[in-house]
PDB file of N, CA and C in Angstrom:
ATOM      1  N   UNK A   1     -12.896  19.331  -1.680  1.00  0.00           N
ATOM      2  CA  UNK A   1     -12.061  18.150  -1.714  1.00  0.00           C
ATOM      3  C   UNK A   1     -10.640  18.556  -1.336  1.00  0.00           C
ATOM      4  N   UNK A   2      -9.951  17.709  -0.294  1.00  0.00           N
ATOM      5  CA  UNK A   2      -8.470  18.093  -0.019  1.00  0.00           C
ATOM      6  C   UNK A   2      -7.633  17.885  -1.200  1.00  0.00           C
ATOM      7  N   UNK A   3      -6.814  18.486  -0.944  1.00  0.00           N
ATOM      8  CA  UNK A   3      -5.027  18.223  -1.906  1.00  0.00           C
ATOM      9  C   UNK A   3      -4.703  16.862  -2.107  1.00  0.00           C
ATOM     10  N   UNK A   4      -4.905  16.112  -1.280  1.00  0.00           N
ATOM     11  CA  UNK A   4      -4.664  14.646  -0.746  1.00  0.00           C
ATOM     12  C   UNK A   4      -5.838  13.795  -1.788  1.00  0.00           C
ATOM     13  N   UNK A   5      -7.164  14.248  -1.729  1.00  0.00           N
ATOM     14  CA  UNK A   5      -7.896  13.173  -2.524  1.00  0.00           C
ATOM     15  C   UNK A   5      -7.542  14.006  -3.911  1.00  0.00           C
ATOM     16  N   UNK A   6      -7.897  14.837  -4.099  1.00  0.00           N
ATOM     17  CA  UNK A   6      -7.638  15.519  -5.855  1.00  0.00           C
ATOM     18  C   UNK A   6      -6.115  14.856  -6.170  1.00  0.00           C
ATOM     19  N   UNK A   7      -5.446  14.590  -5.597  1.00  0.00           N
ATOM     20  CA  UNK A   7      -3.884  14.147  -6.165  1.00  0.00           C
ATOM     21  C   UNK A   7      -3.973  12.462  -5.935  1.00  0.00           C
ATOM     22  N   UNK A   8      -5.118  12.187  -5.234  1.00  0.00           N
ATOM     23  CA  UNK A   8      -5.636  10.448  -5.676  1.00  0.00           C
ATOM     24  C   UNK A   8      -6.291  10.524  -6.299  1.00  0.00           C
ATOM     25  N   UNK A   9      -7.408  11.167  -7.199  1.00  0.00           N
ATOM     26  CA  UNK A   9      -8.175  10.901  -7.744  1.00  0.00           C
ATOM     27  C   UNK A   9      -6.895  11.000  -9.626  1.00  0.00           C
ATOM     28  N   UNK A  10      -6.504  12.134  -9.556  1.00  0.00           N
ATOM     29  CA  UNK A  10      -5.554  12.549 -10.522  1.00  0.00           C
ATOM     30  C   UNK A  10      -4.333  11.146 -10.926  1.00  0.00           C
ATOM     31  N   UNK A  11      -3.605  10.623  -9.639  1.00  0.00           N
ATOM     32  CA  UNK A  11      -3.001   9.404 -10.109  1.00  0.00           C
ATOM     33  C   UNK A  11      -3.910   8.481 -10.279  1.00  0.00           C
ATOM     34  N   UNK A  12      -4.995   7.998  -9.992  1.00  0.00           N
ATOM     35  CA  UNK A  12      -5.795   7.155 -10.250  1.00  0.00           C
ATOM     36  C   UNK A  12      -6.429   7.397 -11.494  1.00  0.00           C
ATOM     37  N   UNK A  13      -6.414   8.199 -11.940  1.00  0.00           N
ATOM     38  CA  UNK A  13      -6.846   8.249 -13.677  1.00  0.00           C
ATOM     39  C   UNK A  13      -5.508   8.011 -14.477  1.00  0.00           C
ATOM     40  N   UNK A  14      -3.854   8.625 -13.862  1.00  0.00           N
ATOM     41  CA  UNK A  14      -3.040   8.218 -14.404  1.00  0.00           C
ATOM     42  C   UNK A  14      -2.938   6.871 -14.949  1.00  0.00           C
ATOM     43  N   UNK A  15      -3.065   5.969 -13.563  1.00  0.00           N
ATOM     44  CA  UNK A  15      -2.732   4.380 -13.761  1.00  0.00           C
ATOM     45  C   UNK A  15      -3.549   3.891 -14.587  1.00  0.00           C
ATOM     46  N   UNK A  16      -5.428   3.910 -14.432  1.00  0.00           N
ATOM     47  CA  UNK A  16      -6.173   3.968 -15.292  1.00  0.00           C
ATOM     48  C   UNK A  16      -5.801   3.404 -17.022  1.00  0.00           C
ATOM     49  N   UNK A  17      -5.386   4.957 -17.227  1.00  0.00           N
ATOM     50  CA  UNK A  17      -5.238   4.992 -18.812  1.00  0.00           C
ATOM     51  C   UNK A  17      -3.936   4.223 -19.083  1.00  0.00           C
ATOM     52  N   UNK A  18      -3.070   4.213 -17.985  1.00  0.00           N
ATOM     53  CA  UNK A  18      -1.934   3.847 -18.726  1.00  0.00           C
ATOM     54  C   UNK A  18      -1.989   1.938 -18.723  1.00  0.00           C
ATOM     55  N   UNK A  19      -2.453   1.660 -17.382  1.00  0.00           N
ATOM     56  CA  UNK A  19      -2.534   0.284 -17.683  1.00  0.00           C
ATOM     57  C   UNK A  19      -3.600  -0.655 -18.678  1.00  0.00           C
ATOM     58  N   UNK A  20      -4.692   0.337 -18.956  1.00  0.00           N
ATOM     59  CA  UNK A  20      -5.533   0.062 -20.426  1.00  0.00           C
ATOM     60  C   UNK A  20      -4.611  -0.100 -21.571  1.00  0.00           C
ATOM     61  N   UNK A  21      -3.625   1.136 -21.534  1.00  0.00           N
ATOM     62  CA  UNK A  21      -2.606   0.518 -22.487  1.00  0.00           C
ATOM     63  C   UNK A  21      -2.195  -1.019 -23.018  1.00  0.00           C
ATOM     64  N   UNK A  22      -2.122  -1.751 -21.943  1.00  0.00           N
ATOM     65  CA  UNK A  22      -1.505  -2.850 -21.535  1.00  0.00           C
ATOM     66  C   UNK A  22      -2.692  -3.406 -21.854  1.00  0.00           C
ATOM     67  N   UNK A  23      -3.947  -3.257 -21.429  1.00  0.00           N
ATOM     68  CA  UNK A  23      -5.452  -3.836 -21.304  1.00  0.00           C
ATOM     69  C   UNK A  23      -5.295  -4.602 -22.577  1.00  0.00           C
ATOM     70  N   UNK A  24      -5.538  -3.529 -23.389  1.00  0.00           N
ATOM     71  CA  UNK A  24      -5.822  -3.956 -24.585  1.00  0.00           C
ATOM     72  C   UNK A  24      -4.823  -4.875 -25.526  1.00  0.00           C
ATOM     73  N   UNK A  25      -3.827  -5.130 -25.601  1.00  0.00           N
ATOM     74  CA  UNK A  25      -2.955  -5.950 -25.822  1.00  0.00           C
ATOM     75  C   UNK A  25      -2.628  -7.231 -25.268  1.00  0.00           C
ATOM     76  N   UNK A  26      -3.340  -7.486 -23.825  1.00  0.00           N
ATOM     77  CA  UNK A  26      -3.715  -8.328 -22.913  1.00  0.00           C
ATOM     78  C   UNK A  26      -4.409  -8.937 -23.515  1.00  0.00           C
ATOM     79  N   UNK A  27      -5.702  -8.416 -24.379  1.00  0.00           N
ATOM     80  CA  UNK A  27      -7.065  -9.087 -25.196  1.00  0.00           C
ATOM     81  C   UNK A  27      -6.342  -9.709 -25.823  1.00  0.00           C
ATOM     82  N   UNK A  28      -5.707  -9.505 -26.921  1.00  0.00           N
ATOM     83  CA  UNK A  28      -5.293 -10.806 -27.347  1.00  0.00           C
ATOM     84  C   UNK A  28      -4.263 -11.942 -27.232  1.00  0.00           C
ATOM     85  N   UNK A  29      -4.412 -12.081 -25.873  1.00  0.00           N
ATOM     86  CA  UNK A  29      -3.260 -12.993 -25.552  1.00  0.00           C
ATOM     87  C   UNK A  29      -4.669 -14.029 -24.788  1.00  0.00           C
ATOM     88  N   UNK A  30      -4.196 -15.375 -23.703  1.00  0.00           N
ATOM     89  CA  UNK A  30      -4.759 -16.220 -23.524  1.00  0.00           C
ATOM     90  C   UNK A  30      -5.626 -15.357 -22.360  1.00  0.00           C
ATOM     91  N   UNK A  31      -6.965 -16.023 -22.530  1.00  0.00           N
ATOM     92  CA  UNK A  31      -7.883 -15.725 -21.803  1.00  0.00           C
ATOM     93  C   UNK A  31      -7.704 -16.624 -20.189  1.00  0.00           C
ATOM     94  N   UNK A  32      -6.822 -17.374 -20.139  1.00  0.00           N
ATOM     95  CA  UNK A  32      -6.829 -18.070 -19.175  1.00  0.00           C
ATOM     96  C   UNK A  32      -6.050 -18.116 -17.968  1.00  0.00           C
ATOM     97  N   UNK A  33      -5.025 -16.523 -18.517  1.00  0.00           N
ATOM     98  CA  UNK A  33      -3.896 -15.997 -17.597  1.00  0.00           C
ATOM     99  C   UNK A  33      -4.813 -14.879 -16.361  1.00  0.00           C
ATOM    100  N   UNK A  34      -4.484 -15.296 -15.097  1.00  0.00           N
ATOM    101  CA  UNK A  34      -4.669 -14.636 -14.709  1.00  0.00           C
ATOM    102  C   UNK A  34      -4.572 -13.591 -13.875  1.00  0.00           C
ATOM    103  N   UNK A  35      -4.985 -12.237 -14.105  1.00  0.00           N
ATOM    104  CA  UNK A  35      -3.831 -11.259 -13.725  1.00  0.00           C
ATOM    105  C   UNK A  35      -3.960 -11.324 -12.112  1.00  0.00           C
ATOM    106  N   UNK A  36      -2.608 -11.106 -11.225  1.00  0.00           N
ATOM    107  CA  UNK A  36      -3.092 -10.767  -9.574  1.00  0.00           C
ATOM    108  C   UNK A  36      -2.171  -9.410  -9.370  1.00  0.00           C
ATOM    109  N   UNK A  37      -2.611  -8.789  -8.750  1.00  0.00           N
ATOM    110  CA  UNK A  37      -2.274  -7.283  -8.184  1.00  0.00           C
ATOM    111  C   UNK A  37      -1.097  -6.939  -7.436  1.00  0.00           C
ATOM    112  N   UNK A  38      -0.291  -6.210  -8.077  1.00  0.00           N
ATOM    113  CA  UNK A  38       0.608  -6.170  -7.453  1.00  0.00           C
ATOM    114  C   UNK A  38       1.195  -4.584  -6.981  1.00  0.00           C
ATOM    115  N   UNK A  39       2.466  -4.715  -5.818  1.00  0.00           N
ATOM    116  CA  UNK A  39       2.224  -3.337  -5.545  1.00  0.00           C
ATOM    117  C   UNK A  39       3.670  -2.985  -6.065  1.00  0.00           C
ATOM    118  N   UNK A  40       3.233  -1.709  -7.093  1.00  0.00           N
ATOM    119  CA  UNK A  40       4.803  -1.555  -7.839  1.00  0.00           C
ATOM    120  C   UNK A  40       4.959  -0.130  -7.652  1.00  0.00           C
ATOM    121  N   UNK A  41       6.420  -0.331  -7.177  1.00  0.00           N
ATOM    122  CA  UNK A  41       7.400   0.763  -6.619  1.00  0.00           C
ATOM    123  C   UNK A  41       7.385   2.050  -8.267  1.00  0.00           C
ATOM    124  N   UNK A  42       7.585   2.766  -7.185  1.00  0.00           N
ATOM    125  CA  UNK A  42       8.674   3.923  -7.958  1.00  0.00           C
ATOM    126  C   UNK A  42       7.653   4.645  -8.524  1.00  0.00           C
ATOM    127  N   UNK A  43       6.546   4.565  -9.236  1.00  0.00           N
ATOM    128  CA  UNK A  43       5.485   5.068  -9.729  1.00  0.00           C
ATOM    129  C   UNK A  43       4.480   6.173  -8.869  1.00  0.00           C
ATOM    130  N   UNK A  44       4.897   6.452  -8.207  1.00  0.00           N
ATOM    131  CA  UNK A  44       3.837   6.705  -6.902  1.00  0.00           C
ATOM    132  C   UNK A  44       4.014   8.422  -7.106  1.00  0.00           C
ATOM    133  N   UNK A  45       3.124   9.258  -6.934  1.00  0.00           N
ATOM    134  CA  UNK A  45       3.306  11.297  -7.365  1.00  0.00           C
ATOM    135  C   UNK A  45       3.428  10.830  -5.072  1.00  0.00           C
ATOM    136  N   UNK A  46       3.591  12.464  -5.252  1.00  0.00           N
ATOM    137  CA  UNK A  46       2.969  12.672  -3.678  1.00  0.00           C
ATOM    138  C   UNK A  46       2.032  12.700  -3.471  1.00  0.00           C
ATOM    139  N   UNK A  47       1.737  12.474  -2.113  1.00  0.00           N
ATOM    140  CA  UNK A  47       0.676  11.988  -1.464  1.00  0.00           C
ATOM    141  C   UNK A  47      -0.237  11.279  -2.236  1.00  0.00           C
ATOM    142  N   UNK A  48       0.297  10.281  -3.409  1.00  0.00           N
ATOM    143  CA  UNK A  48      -0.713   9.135  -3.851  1.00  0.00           C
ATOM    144  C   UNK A  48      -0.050   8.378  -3.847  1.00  0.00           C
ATOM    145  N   UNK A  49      -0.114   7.196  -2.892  1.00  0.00           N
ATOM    146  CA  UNK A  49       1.184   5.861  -3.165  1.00  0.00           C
ATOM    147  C   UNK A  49      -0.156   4.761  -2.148  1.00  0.00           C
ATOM    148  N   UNK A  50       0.056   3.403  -1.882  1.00  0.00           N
ATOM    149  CA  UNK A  50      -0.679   2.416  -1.503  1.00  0.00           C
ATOM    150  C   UNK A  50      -0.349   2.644   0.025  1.00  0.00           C
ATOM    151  N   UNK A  51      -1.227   1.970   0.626  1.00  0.00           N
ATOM    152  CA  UNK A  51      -1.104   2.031   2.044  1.00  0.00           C
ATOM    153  C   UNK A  51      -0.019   1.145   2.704  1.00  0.00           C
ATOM    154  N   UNK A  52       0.738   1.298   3.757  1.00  0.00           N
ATOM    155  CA  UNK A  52       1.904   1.076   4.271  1.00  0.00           C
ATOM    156  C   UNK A  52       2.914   0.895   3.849  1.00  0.00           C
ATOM    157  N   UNK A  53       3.001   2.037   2.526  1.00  0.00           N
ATOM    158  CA  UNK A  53       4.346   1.827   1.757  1.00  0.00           C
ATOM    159  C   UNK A  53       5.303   2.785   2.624  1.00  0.00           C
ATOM    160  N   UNK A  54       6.764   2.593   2.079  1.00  0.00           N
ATOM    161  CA  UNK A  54       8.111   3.293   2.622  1.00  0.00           C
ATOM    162  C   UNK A  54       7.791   3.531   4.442  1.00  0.00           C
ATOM    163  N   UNK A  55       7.844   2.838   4.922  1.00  0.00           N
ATOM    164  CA  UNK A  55       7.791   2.799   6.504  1.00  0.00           C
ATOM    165  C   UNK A  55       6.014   3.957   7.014  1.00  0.00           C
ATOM    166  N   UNK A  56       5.302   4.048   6.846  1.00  0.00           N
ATOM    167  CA  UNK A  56       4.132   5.067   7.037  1.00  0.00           C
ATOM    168  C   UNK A  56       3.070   3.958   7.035  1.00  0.00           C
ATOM    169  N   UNK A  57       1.833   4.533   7.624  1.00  0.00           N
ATOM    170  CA  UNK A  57       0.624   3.325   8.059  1.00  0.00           C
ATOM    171  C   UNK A  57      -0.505   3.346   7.061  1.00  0.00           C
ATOM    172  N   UNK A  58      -0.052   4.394   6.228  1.00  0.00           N
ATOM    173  CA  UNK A  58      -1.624   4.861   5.471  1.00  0.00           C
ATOM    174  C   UNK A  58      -1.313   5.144   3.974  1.00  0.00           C
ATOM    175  N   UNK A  59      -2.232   4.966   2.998  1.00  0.00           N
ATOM    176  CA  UNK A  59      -2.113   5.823   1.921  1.00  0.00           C
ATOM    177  C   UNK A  59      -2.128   7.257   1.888  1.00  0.00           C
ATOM    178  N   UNK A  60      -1.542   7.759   0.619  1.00  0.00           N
ATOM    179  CA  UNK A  60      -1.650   9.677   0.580  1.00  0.00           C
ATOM    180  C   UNK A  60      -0.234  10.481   1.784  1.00  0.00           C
ATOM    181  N   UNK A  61       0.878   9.647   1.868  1.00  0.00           N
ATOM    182  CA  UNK A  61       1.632   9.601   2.569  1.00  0.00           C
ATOM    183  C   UNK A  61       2.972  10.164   1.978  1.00  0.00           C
ATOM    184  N   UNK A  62       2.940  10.001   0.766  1.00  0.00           N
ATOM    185  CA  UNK A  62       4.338  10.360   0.012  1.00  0.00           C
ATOM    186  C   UNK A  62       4.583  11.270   0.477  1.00  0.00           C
ATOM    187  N   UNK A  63       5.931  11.299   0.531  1.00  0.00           N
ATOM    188  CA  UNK A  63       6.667  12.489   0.223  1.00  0.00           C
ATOM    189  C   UNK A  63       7.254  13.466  -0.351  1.00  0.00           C
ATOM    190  N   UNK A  64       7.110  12.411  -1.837  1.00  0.00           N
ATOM    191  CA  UNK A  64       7.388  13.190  -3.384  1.00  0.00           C
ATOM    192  C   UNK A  64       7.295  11.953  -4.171  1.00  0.00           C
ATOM    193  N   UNK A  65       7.370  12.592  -5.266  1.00  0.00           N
ATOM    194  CA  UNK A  65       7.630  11.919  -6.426  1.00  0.00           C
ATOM    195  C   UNK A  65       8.324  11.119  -6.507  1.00  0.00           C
ATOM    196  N   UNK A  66       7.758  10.055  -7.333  1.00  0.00           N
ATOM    197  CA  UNK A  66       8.875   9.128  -7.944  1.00  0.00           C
ATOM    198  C   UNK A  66       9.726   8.227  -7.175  1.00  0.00           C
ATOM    199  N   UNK A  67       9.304   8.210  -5.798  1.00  0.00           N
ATOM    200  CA  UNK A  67      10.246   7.453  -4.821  1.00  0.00           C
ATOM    201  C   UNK A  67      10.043   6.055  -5.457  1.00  0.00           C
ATOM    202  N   UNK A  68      11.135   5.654  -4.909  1.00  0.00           N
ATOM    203  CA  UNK A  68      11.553   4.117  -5.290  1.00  0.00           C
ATOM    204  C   UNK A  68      10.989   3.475  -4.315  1.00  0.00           C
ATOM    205  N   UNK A  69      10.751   4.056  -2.866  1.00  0.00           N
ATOM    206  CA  UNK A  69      10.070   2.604  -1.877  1.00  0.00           C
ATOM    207  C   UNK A  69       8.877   3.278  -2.136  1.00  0.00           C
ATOM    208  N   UNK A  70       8.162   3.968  -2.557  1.00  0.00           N
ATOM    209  CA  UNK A  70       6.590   4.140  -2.436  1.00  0.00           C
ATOM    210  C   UNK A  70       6.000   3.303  -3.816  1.00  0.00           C
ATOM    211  N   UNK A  71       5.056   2.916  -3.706  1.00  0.00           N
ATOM    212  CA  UNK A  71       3.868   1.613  -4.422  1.00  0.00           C
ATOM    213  C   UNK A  71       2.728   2.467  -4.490  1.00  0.00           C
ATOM    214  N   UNK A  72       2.391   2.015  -5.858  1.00  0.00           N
ATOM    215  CA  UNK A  72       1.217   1.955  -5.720  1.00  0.00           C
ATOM    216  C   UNK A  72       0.174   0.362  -6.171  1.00  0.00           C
ATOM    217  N   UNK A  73      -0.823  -0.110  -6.031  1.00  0.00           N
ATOM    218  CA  UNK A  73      -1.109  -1.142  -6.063  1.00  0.00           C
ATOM    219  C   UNK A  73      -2.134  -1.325  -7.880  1.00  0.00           C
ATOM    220  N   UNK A  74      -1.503  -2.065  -8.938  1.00  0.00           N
ATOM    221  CA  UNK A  74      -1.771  -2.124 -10.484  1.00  0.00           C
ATOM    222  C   UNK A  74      -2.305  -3.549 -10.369  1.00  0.00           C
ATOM    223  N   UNK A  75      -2.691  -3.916 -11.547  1.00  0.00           N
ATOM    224  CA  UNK A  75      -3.693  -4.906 -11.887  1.00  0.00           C
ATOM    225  C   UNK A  75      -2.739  -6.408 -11.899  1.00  0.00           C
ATOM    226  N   UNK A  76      -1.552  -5.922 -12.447  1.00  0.00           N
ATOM    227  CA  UNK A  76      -0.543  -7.121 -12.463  1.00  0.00           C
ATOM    228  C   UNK A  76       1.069  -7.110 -12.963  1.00  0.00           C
ATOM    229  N   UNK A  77       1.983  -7.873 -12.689  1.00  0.00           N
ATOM    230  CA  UNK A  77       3.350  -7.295 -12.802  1.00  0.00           C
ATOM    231  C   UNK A  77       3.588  -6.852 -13.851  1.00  0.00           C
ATOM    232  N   UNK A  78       3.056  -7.405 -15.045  1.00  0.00           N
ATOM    233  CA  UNK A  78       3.524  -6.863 -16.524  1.00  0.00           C
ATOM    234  C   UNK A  78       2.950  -5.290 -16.615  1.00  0.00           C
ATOM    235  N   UNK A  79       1.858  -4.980 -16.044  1.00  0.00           N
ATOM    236  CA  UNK A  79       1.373  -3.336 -16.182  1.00  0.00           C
ATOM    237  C   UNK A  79       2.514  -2.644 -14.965  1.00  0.00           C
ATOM    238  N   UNK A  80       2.849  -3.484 -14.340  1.00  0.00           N
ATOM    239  CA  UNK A  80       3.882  -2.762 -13.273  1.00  0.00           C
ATOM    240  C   UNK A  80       5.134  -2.608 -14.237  1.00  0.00           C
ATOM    241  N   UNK A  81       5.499  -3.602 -14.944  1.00  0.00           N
ATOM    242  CA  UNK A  81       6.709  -3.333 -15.826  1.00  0.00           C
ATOM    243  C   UNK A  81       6.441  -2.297 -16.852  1.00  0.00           C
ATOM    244  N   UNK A  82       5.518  -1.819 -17.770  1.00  0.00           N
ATOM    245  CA  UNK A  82       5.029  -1.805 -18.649  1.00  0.00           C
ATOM    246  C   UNK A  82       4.699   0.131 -18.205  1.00  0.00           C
ATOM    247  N   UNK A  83       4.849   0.239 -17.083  1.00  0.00           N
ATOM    248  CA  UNK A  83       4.385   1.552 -16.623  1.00  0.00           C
ATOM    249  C   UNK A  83       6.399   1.995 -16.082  1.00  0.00           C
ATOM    250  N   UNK A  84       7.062   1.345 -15.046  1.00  0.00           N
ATOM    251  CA  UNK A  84       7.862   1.418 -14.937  1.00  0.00           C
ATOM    252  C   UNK A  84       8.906   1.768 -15.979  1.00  0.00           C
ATOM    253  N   UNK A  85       8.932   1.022 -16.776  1.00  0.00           N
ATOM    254  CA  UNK A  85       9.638   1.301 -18.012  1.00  0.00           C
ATOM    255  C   UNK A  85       9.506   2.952 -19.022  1.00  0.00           C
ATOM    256  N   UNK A  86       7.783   2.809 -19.114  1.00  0.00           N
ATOM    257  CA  UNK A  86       7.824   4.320 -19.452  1.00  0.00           C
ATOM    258  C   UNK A  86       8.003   5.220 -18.720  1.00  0.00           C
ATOM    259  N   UNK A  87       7.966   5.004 -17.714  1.00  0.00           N
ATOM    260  CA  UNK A  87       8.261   6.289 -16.776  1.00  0.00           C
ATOM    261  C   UNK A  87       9.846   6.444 -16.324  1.00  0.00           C
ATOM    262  N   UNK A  88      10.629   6.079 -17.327  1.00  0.00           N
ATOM    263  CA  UNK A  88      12.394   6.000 -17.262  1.00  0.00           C
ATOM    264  C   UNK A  88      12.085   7.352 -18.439  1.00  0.00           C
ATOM    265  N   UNK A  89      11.284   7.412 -18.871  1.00  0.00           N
ATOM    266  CA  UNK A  89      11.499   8.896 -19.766  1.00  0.00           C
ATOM    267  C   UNK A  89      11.336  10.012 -19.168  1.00  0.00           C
ATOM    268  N   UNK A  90      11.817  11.245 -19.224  1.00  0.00           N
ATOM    269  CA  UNK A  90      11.691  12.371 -18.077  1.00  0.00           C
ATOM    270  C   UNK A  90      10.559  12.780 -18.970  1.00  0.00           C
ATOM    271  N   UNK A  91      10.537  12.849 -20.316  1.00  0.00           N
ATOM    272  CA  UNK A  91       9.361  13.395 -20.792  1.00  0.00           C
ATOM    273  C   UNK A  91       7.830  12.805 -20.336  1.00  0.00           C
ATOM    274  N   UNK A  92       8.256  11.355 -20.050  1.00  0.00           N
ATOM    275  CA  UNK A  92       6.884  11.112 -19.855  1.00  0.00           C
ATOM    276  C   UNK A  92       6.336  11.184 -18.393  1.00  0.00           C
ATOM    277  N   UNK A  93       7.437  11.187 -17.642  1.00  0.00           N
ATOM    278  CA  UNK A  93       7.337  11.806 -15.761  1.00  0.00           C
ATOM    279  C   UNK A  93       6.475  13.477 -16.157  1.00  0.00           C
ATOM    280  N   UNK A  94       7.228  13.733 -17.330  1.00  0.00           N
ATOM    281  CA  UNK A  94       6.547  15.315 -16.981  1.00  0.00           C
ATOM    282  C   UNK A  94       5.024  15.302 -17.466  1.00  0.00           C
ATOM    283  N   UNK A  95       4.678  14.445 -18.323  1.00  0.00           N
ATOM    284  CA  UNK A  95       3.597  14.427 -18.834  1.00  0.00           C
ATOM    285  C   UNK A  95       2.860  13.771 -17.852  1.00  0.00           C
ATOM    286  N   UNK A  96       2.851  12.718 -17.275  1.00  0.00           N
ATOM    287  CA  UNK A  96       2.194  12.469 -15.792  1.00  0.00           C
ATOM    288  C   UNK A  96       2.088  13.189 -14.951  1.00  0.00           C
ATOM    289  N   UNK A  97       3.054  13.997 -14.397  1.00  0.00           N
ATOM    290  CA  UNK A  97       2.393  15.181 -13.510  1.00  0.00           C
ATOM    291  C   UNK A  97       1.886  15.818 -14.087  1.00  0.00           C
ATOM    292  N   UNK A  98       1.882  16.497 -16.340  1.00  0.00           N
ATOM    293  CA  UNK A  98       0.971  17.921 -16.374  1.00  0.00           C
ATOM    294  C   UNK A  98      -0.557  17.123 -16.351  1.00  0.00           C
ATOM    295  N   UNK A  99      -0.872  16.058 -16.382  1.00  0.00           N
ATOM    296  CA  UNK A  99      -2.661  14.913 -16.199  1.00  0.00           C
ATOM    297  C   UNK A  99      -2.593  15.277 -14.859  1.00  0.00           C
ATOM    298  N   UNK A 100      -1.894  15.095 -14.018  1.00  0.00           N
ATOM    299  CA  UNK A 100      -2.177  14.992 -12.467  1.00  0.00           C
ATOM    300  C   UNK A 100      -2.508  16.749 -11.936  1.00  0.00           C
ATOM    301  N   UNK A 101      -1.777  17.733 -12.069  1.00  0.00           N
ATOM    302  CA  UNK A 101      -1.821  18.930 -12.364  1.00  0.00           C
ATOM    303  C   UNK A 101      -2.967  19.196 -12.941  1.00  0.00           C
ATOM    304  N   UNK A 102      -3.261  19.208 -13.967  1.00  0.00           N
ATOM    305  CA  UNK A 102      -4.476  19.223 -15.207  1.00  0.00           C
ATOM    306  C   UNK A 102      -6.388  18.588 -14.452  1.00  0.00           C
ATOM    307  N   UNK A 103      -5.867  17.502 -14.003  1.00  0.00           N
ATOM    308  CA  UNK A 103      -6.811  16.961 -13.404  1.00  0.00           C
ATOM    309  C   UNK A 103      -7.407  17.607 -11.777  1.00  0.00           C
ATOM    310  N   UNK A 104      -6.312  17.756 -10.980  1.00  0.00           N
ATOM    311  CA  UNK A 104      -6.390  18.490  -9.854  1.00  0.00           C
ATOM    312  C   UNK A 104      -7.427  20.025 -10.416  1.00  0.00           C
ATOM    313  N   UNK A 105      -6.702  20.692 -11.016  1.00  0.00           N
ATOM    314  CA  UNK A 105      -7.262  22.052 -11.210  1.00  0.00           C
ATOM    315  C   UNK A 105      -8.838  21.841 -11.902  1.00  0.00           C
ATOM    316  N   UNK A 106      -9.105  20.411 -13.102  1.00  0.00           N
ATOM    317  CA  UNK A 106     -10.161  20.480 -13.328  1.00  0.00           C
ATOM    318  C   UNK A 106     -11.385  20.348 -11.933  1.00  0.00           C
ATOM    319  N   UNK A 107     -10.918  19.092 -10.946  1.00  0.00           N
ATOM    320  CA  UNK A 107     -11.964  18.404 -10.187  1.00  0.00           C
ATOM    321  C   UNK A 107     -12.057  19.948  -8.818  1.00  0.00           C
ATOM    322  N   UNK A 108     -10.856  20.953  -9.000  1.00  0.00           N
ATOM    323  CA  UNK A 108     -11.343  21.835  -8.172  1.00  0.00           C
ATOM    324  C   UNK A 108     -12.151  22.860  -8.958  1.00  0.00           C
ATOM    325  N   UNK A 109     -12.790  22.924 -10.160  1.00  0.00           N
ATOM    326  CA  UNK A 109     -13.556  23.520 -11.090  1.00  0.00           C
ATOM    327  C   UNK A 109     -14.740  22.963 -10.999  1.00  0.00           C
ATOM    328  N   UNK A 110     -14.578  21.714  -9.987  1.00  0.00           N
ATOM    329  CA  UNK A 110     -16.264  21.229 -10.311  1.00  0.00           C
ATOM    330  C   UNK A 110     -16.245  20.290 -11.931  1.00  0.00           C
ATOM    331  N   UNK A 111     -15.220  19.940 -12.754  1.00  0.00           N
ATOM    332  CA  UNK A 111     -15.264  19.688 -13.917  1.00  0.00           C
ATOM    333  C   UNK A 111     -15.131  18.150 -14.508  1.00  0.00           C
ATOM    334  N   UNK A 112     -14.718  17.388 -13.187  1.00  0.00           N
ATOM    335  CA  UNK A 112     -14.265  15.883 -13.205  1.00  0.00           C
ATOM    336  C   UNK A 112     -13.982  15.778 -12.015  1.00  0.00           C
ATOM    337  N   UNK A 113     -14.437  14.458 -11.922  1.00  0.00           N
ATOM    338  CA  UNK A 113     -14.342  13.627 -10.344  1.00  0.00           C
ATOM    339  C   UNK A 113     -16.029  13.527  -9.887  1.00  0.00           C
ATOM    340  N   UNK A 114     -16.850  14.162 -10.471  1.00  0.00           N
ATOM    341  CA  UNK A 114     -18.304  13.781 -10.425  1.00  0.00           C
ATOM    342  C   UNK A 114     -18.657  12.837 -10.358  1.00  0.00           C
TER     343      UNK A 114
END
């Protein structure tokens, strides 16, 4: 597996868990809201951001971290806020890359991403 999918597969478990966060607190609110997808800035590692973000034609395009024009595409604006917001902590930027890091080295172990 390239650098490129292990560092999508790795933010894609990021967003995952973190917008379950949100999931579940969602449950008890009205069943009748409904969420639409949106593509939210600033969140994006390298080479994992949505396709034709910051002037480029494709996903897996970043250039680094944390850019402000790179997107990635979440379930709905409040998990876009809701992720944005925590990620104003440097502690928790660092803890997102050591999952993304962590995850990379497992799925090149053969250990996840099966």
């Amino acid at each position: 597996m390239s650098m490129k999918s292990l560092k999508t597969v790795a933010m894609g478990a990021m967003v995952t868990s973190m917008t379950s966060c949100v999931g579940m607190t969602e449950a008890s609110e009205s069943s009748a809201a409904v969420s639409q997808k949106v593509e939210c800035k600033g969140i994006a590692l390298q080479y994992i951001n949505g396709c034709a973000a910051n002037g480029h034609e494709c996903s897996a395009q970043a250039a680094k971290d944390w850019d402000e024009n790179e997107w990635i595409e979440v379930a709905s604006a409040k998990d876009c806020k809701f992720i944005q917001d925590a990620l104003q902590s440097s502690a928790m930027r660092k803890y997102v890359e050591d999952i993304r890091d962590e995850t990379i080295a497992l799925t090149k172990r053969g250990k996840f991403g099966k």
